[in-house]
Protein backbone atom coordinates (compact mmCIF):
# COMPACT_ATOMS: atom_id res chain seq x y z
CA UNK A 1 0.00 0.00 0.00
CA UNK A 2 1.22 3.37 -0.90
CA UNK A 3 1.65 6.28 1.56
CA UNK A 4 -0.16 9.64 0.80
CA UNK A 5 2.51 12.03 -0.20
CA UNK A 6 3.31 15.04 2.73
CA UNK A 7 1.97 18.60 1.81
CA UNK A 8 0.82 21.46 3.43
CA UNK A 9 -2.69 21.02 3.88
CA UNK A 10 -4.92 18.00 2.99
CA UNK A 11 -3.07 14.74 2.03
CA UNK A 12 -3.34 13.96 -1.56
CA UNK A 13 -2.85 10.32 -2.46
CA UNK A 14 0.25 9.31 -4.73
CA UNK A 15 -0.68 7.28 -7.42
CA UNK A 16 0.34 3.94 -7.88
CA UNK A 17 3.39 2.47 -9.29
CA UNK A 18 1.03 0.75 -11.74
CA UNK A 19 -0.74 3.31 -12.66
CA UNK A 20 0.81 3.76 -16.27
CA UNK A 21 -0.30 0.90 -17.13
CA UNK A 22 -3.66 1.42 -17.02
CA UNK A 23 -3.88 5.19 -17.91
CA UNK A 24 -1.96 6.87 -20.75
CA UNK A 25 -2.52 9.52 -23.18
CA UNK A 26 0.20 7.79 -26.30
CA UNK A 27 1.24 4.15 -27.57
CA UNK A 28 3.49 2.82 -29.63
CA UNK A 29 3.21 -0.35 -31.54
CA UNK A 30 6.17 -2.01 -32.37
CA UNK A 31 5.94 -4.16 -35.11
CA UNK A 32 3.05 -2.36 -36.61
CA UNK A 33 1.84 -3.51 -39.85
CA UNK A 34 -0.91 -4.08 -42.47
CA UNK A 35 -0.90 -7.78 -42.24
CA UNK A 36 0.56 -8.88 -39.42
CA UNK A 37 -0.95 -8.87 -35.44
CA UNK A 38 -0.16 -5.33 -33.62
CA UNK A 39 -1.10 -2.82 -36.50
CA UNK A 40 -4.58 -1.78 -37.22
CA UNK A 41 -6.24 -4.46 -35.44
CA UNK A 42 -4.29 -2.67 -32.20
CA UNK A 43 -6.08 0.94 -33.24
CA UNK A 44 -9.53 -0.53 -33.84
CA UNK A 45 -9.27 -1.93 -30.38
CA UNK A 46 -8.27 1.74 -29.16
CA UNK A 47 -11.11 3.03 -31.10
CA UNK A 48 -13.70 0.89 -30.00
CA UNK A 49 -12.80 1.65 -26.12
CA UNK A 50 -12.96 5.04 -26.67
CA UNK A 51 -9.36 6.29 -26.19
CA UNK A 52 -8.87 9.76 -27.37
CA UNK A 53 -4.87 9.76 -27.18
CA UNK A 54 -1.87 8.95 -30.03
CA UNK A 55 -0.76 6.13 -31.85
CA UNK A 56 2.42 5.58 -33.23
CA UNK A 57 3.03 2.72 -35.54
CA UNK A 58 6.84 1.34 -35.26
CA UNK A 59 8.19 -0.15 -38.14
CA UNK A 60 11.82 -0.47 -39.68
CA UNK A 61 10.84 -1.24 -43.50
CA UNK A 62 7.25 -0.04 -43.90
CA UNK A 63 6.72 4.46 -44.09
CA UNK A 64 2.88 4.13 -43.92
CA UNK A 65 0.73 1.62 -41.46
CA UNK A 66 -3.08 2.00 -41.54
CA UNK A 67 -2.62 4.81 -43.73
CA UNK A 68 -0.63 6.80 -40.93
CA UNK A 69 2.94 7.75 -40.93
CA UNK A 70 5.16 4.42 -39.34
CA UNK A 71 8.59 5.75 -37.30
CA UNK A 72 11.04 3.02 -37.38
CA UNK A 73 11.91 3.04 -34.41
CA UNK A 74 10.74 4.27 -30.56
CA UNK A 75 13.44 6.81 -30.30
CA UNK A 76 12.25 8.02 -33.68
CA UNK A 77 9.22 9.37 -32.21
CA UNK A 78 8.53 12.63 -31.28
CA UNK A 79 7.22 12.30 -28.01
CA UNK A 80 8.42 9.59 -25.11
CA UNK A 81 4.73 7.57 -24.91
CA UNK A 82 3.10 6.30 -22.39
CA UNK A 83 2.85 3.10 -22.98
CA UNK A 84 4.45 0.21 -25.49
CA UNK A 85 2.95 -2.37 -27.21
CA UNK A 86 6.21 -4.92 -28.73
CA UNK A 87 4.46 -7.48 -31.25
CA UNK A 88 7.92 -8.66 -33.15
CA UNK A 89 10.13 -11.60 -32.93
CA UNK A 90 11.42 -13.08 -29.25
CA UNK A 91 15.08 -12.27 -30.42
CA UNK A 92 14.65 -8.55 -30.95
CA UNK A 93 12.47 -7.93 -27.84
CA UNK A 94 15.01 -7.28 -24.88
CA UNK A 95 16.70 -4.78 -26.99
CA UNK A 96 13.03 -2.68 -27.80
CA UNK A 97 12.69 -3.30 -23.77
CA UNK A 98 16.36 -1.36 -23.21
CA UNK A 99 15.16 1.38 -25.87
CA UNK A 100 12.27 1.75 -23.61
CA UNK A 101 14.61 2.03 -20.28
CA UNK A 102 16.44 4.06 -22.06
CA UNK A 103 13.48 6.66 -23.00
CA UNK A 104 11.66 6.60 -20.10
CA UNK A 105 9.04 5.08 -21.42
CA UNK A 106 6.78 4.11 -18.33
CA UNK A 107 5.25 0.70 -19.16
CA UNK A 108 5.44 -1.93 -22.14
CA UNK A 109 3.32 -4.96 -22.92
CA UNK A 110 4.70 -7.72 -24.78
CA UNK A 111 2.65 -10.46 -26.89
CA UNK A 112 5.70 -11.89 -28.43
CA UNK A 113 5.72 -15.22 -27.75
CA UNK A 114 9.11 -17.70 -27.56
CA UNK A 115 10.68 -17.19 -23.81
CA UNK A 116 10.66 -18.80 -21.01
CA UNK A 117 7.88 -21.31 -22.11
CA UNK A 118 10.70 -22.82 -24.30
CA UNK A 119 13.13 -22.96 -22.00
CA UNK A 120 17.02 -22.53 -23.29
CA UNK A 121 17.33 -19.31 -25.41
CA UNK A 122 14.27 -17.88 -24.82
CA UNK A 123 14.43 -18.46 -20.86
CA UNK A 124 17.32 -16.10 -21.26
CA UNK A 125 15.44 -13.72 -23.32
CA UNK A 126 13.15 -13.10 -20.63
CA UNK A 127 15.79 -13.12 -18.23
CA UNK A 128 17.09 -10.29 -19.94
CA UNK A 129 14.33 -8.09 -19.97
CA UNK A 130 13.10 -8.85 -16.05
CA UNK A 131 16.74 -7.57 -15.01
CA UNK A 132 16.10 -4.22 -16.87
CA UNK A 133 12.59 -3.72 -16.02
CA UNK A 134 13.32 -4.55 -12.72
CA UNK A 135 16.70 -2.27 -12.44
CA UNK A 136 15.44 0.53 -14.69
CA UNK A 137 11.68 0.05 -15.93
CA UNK A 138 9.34 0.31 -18.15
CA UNK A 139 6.90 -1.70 -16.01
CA UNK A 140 6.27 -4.53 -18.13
CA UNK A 141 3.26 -7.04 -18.91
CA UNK A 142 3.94 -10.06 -20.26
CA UNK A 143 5.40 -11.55 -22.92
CA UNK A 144 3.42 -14.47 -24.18
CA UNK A 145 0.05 -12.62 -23.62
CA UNK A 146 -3.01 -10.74 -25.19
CA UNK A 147 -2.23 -7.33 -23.47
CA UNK A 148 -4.15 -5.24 -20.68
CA UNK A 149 -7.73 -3.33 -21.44
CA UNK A 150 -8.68 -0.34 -19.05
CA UNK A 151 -12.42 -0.09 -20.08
CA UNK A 152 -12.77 2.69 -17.06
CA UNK A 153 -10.02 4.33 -18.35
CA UNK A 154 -10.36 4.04 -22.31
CA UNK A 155 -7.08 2.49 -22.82
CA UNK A 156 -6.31 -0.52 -24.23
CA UNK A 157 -3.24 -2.44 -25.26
CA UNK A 158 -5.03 -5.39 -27.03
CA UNK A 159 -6.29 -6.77 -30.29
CA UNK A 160 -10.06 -7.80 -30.32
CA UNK A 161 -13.32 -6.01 -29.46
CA UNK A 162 -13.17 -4.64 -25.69
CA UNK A 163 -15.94 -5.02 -23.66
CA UNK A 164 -18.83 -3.13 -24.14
CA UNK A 165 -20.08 -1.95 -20.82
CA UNK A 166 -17.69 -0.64 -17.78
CA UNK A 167 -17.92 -1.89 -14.30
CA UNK A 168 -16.65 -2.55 -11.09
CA UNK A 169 -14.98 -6.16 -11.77
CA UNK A 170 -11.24 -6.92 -12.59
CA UNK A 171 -9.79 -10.04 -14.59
CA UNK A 172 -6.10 -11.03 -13.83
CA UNK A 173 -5.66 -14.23 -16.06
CA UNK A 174 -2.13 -16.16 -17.24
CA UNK A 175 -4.31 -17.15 -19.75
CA UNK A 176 -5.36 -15.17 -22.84
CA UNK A 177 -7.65 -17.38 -24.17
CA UNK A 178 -9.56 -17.65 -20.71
CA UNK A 179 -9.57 -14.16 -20.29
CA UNK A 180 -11.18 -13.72 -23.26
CA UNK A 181 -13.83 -16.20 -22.52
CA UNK A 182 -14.53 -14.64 -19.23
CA UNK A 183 -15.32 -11.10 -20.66
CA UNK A 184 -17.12 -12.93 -23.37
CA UNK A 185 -19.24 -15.01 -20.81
CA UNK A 186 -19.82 -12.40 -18.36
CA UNK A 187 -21.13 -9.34 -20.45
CA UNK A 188 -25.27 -11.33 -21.04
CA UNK A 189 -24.68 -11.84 -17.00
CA UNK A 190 -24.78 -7.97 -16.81
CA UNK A 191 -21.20 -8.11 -15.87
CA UNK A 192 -18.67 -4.64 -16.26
CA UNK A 193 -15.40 -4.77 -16.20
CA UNK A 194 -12.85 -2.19 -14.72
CA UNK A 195 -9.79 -3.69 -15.79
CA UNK A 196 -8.44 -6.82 -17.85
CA UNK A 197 -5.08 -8.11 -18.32
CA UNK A 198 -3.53 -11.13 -19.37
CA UNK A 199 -0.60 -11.49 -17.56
CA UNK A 200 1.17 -14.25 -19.65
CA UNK A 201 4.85 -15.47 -18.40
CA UNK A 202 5.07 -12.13 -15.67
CA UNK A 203 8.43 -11.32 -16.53
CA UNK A 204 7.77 -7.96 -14.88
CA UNK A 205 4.59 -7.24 -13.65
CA UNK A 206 2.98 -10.64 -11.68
CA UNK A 207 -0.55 -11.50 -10.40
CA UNK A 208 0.87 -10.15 -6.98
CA UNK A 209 1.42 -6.96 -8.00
CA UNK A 210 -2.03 -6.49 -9.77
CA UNK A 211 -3.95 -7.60 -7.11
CA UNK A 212 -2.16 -5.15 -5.28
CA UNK A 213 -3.28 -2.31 -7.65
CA UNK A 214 -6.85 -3.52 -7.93
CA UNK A 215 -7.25 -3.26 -4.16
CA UNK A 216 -6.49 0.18 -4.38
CA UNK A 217 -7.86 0.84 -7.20
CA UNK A 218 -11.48 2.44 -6.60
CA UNK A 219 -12.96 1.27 -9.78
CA UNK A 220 -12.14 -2.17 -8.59
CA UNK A 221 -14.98 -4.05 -5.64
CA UNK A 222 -14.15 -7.43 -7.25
CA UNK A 223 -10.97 -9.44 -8.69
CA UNK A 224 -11.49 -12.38 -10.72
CA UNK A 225 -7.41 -14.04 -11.35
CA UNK A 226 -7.07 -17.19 -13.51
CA UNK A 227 -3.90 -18.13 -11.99
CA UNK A 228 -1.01 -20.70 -12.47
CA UNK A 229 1.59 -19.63 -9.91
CA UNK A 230 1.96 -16.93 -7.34
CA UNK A 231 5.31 -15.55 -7.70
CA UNK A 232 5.67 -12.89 -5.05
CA UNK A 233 4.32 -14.47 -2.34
CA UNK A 234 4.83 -12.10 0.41
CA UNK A 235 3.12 -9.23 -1.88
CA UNK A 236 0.31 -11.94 -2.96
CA UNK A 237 -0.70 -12.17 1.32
CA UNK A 238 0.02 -8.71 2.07
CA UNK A 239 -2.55 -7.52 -0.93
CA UNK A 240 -5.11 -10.17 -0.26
CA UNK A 241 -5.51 -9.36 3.34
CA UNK A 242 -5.72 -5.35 2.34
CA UNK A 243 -8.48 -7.22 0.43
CA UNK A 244 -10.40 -8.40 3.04
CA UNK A 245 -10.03 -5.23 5.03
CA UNK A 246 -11.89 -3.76 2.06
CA UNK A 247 -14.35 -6.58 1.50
CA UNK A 248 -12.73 -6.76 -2.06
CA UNK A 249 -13.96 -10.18 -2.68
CA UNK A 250 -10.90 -12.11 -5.13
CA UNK A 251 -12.09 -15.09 -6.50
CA UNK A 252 -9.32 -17.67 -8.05
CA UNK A 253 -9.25 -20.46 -10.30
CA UNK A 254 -6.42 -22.29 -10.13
CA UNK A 255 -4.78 -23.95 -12.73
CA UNK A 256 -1.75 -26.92 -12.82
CA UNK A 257 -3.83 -28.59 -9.87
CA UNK A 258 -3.43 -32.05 -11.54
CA UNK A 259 0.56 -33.61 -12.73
CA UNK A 260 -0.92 -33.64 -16.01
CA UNK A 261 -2.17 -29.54 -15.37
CA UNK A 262 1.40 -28.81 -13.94
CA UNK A 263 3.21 -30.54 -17.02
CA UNK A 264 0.60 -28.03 -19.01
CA UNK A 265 1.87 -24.89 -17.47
CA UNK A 266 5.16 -25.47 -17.55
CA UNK A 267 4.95 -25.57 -21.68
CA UNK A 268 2.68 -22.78 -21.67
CA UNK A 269 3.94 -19.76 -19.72
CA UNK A 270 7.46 -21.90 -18.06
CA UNK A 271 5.22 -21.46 -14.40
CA UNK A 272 5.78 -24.08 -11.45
CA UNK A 273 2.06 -24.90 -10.50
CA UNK A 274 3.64 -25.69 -6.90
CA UNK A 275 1.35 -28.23 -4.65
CA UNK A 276 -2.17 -28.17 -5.03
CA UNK A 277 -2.66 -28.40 -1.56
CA UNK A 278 -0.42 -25.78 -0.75
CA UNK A 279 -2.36 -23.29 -2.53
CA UNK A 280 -5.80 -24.33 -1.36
CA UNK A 281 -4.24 -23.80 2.01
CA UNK A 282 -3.27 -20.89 1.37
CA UNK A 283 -6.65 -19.35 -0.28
CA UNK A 284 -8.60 -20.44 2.78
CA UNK A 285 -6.32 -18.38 5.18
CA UNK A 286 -6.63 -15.37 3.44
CA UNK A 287 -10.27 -15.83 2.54
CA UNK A 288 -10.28 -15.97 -1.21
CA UNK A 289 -13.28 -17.90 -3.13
CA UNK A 290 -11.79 -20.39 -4.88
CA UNK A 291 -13.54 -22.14 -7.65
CA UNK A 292 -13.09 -24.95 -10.36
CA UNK A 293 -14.46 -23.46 -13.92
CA UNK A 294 -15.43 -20.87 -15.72
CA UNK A 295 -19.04 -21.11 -14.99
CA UNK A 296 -18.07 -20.78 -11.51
CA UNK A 297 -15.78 -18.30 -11.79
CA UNK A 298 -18.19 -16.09 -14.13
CA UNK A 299 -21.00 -17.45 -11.17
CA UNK A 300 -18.83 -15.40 -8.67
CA UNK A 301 -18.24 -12.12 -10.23
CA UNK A 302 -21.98 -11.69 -10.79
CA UNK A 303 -22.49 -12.30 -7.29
CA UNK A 304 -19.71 -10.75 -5.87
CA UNK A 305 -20.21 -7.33 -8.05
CA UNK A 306 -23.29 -6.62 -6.36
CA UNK A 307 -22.67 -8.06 -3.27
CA UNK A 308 -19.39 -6.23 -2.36
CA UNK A 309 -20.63 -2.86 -1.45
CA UNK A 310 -23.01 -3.94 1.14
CA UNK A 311 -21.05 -6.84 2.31
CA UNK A 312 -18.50 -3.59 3.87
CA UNK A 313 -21.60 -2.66 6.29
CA UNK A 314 -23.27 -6.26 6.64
CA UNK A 315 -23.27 -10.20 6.65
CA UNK A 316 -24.86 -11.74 3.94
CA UNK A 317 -25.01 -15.25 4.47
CA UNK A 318 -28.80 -16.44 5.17
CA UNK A 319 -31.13 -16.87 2.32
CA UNK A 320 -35.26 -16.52 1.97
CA UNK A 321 -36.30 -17.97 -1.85
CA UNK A 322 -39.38 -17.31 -3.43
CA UNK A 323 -40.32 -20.07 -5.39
CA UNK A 324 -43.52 -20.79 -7.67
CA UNK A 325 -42.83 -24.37 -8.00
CA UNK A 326 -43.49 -27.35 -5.29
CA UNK A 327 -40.72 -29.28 -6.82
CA UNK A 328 -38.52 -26.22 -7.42
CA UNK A 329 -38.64 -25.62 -3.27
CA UNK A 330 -37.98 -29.58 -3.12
CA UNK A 331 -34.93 -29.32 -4.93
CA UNK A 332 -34.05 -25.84 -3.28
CA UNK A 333 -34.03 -27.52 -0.03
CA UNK A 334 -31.55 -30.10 -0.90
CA UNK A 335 -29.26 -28.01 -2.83
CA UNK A 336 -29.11 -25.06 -0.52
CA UNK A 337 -28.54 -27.71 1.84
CA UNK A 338 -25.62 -29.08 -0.05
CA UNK A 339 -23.46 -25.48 -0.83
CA UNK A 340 -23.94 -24.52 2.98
CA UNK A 341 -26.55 -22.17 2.46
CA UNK A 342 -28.62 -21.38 5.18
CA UNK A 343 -32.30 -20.85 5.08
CA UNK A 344 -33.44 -19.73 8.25
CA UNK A 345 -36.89 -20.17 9.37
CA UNK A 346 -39.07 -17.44 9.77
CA UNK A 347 -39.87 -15.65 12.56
CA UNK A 348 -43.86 -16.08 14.00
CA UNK A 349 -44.74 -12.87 12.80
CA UNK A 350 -42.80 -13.03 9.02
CA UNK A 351 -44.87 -16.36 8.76
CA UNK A 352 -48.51 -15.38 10.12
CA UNK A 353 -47.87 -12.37 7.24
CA UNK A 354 -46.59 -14.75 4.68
CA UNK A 355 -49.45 -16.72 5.78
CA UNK A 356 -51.82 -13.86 5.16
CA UNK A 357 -50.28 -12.67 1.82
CA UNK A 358 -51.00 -15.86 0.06
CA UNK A 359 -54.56 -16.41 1.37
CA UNK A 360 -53.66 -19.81 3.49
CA UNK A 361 -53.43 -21.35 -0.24
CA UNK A 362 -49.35 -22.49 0.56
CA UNK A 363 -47.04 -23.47 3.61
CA UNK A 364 -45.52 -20.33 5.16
CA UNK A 365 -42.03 -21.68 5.23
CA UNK A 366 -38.85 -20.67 3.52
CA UNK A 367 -37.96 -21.25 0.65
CA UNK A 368 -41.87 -20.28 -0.16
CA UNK A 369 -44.03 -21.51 -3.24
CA UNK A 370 -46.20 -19.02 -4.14
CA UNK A 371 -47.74 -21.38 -6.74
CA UNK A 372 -49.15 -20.71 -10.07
CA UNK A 373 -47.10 -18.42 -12.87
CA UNK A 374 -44.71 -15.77 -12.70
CA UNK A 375 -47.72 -13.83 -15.10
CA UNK A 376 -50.48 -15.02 -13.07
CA UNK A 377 -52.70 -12.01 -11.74
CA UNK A 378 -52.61 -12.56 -8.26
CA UNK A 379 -48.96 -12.20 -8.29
CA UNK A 380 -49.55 -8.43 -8.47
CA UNK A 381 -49.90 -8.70 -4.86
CA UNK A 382 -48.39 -11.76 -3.74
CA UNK A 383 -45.31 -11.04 -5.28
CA UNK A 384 -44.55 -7.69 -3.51
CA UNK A 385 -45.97 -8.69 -0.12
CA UNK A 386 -43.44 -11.46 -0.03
CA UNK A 387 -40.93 -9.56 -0.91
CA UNK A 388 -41.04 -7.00 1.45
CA UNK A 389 -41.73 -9.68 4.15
CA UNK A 390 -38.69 -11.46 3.49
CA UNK A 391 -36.48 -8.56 3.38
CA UNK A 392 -37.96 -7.10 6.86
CA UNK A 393 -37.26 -10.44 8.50
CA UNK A 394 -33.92 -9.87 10.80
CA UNK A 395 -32.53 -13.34 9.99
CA UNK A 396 -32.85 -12.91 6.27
CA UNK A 397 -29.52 -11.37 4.50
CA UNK A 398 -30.23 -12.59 0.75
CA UNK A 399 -34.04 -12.18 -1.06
CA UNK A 400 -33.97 -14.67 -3.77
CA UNK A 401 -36.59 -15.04 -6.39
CA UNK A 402 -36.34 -18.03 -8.96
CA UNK A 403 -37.89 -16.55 -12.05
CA UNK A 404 -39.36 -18.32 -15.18
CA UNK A 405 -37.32 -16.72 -17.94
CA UNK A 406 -38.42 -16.62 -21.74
CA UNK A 407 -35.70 -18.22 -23.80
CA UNK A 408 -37.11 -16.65 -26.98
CA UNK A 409 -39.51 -13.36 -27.04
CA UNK A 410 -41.46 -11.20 -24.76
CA UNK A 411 -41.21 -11.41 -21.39
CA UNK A 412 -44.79 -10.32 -20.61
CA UNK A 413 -45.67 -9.76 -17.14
CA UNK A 414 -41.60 -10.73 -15.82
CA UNK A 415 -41.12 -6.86 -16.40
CA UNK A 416 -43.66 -6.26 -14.04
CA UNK A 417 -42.40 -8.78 -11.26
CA UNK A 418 -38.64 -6.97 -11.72
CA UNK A 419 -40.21 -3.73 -11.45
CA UNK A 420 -41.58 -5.19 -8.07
CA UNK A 421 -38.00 -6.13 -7.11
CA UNK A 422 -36.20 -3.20 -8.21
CA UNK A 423 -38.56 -1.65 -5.06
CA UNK A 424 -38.33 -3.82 -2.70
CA UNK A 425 -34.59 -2.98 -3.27
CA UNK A 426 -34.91 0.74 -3.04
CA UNK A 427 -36.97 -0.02 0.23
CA UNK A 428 -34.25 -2.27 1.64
CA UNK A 429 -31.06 -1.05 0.33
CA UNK A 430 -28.89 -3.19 3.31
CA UNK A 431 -29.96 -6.75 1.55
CA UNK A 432 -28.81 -8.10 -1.03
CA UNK A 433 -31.99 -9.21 -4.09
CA UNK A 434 -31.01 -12.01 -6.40
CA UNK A 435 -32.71 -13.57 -9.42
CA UNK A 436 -32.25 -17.93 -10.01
CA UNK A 437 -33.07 -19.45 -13.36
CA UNK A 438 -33.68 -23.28 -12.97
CA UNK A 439 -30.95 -24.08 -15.46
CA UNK A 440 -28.32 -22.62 -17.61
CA UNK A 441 -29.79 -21.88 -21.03
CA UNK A 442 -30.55 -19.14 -23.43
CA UNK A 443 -32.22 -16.29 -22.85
CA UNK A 444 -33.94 -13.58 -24.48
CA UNK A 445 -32.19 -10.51 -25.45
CA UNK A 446 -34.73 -8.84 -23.73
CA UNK A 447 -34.40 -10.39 -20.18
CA UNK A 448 -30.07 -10.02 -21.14
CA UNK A 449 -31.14 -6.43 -21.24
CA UNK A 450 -33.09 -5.89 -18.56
CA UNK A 451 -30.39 -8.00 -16.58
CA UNK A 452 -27.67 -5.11 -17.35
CA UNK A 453 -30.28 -1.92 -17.02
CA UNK A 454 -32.26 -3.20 -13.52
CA UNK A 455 -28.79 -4.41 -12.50
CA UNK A 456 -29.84 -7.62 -11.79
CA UNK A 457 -27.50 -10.39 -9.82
CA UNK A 458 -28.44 -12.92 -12.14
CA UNK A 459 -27.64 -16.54 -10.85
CA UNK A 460 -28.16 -19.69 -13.67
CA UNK A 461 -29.25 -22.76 -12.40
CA UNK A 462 -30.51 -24.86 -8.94
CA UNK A 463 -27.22 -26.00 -8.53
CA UNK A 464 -24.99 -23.48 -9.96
CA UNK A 465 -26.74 -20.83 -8.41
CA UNK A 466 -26.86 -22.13 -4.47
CA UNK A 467 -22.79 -23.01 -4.77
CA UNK A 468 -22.27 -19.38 -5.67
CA UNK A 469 -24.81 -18.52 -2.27
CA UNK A 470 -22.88 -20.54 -0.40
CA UNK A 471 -19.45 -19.46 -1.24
CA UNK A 472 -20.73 -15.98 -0.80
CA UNK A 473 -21.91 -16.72 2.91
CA UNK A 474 -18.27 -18.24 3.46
CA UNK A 475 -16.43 -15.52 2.71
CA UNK A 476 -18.78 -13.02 4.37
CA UNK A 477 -18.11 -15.19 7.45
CA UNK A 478 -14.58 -14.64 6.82
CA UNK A 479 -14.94 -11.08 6.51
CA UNK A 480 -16.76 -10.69 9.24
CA UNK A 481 -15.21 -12.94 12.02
CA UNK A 482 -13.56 -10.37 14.23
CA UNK A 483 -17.51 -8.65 15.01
């Protein structure tokens, strides 16, 4: 954690040493061309994220890139940028890296490929440029990566469409591919994203020190890292358990758990896995949500995005479900049962109410079937009344409602029943209102809307959904344990 810098007056907060990274006004590409990875594809990318600074194509043998002037080399530029992006052969790239040093050029992300994740020559390639970044600077990302996108920010070092909606979620992954995937996955959950690297072979910059910006950063309440290896450990505890004091939830899926996985990361970014046990050890003591997929880890961040702010004022770790489904309640009660999610009884006077609000037609328990259809008439006032007795009960943290989506279409009446919601939530801003589909399927563009505008924490499936509850309840216990 950085200190705030000593001036008369109020303190003003120095910016982190990562900072560059993530906010600059001028990038080079090096390596810039018409047909080759880092040219135009690299300024679309820019373009699309809205980033209103310069671009410099770098390019020995080429005067024109994109139609633009090409400079061929860094130095040849007229300005020092702000950041680098080096997309050229692994033999040339520790001497772009010393050009950088040389310039004071603040960061540099590398996509080159060929290093340590072939051992020999390239191992000392990226030896190379870790001693200078480490001695001198740039701060650098990668290589053997997709680059960084800062959505909040505009910038983006990256080929590929950004995503299309900011948010309060970060992505850390050694993986490209399942980075990618992630943002993909994520955006139809109504998932925004503050930040997104991937980190590749962390010659310079690691997972450590990224969690350690994200927990600063205040565009950050939840860090998602698809991770191989920690390689600063002491950095890795010290951020995580600034983490916690923050309620930053950071949710991990580890990779190389398996010989075979370990074998796997070795040839893909030259990481030791280390023991699996080790690191699920580890992740317990310092309270991070550790999960086994995509799924889960895209379960987690819609969750955990919503969740965050009021988990810094409250526990949220017991459950009342509104259900419209005998069976659907059956099936609740097991699976609740079997992620650790409590579903507390309710109180005498929550369940003479409930009792009252659905006419004696239903058991006043919890989870509750409320019978008939999400469009039915009487759920005009059912709906509502249940609502607002659930959240008023003093042993009920979580207000879940498992809706009957339309895969295809209108949704009718569901507007109406999410406009009932969206109230009870005004009315009880200190809990925390979920939506549960009974599976994972399609859905209509309309409900993926109206997921992303109501700001909806939009959980898929009976068993899916619960695990995600549960974890959730863990780590607020965790959180909270010294109350």
């Amino acid at each position: 954690m950085r200190t705030d810098a000593k001036t008369e007056g109020p303190a003003r907060p120095v910016a982190h040493r990562l900072a560059p990274l993530f906010d600059f006004s001028s990038i080079a590409v090096v390596g810039a061309s018409d047909s080759a990875p880092g040219g135009p594809r690299a300024q679309k990318t820019l373009q699309a994220i809205g980033f209103k600074g310069t671009y410099y194509p770098v390019n020995r043998r080429a005067e024109t890139v994109g139609g633009m002037k090409a400079y061929p080399t860094v130095s040849a530029l007229p300005e020092v940028p702000g950041m680098v992006l080096v997309a050229i052969p692994a033999p040339a790239v520790p001497d772009v890296i010393d050009e950088c040093a040389d310039l004071g050029v603040p960061a540099a992300v590398i996509v080159s490929a060929g290093f340590l994740e072939v051992g020999g020559a390239g191992a000392e390639l990226q030896a190379r440029i870790t001693a200078t970044a480490r001695s001198r600077g740039p701060l650098v990302v990668g290589p053997n990566c997709l680059g960084l996108l800062s959505p909040v920010n505009h910038c983006s070092v990256y080929e590929g469409p950004p995503p299309s909606r900011t948010g309060n979620v970060a992505v850390i992954s050694n993986s490209g591919g399942l980075m990618n995937e992630t943002m993909w996955t994520a955006a139809p959950r109504g998932i925004g994203f503050s930040h997104c690297v991937s980190c590749g072979n962390e010659a310079g910059v690691t997972t450590a020190d990224l969690i350690d910006y994200f927990v600063a950063d205040p565009n950050t309440d939840v860090i998602l890292s698809i991770l191989e290896t920690v390689r600063d450990r002491p950095l890795f505890i010290e951020a995580c358990s600034r983490a916690r004091a923050a309620s930053k939830p950071i949710v991990v899926m580890k990779m190389g758990r398996s010989e075979r996985g370990k074998r796997a990361v070795a040839t893909h970014t030259g990481a030791d896995a280390g023991d699996d046990a080790d690191y699920a050890a580890l992740f317990r003591e310092l309270g991070i949500i550790q999960v086994s997929d995509l799924d889960e880890l895209v379960d987690m961040a819609v969750l955990s995005s919503h969740a965050a702010p009021i988990l810094r004022t409250r526990r949220l770790e017991r459950a009342g479900i509104i259900e419209i489904s005998g069976g659907g309640k059956e099936l609740l009660c097991d699976t609740c049962d079997a992620a650790g999610l409590e579903l507390p009884e309710l109180s005498e006077d929550g369940a003479a109410a409930l009792a009252t609000a659905m006419k004696g037609e239903y058991p006043a328990t919890n989870p509750v079937d409320t019978g008939g259809s999400w469009g039915a008439p009487d759920k005009e006032e059912v709906y509502p009344a249940v609502l607002e007795i659930f959240a008023s009960e003093p042993s009920i943290d979580i207000v879940v409602s498992r809706y009957t989506i339309a895969r295809d279409g209108e949704l009718g009446r569901l507007r109406d029943r999410v406009e009932d919601l969206k109230a009870a939530r005004e009315a009880h801003p200190d809990r925390l209102f979920a939506v549960l589909s009974r599976t994972s399927d399609k859905w209509s563009p309309e409900w993926e809307e109206l997921v992303w505008d109501s700001r909806i924490p939009f959980l898929q499936g009976y068993g899916r959904g619960p695990r995600a509850l549960g974890r959730l309840a863990e780590y607020s216990r965790f959180v909270h344990a010294a109350e």
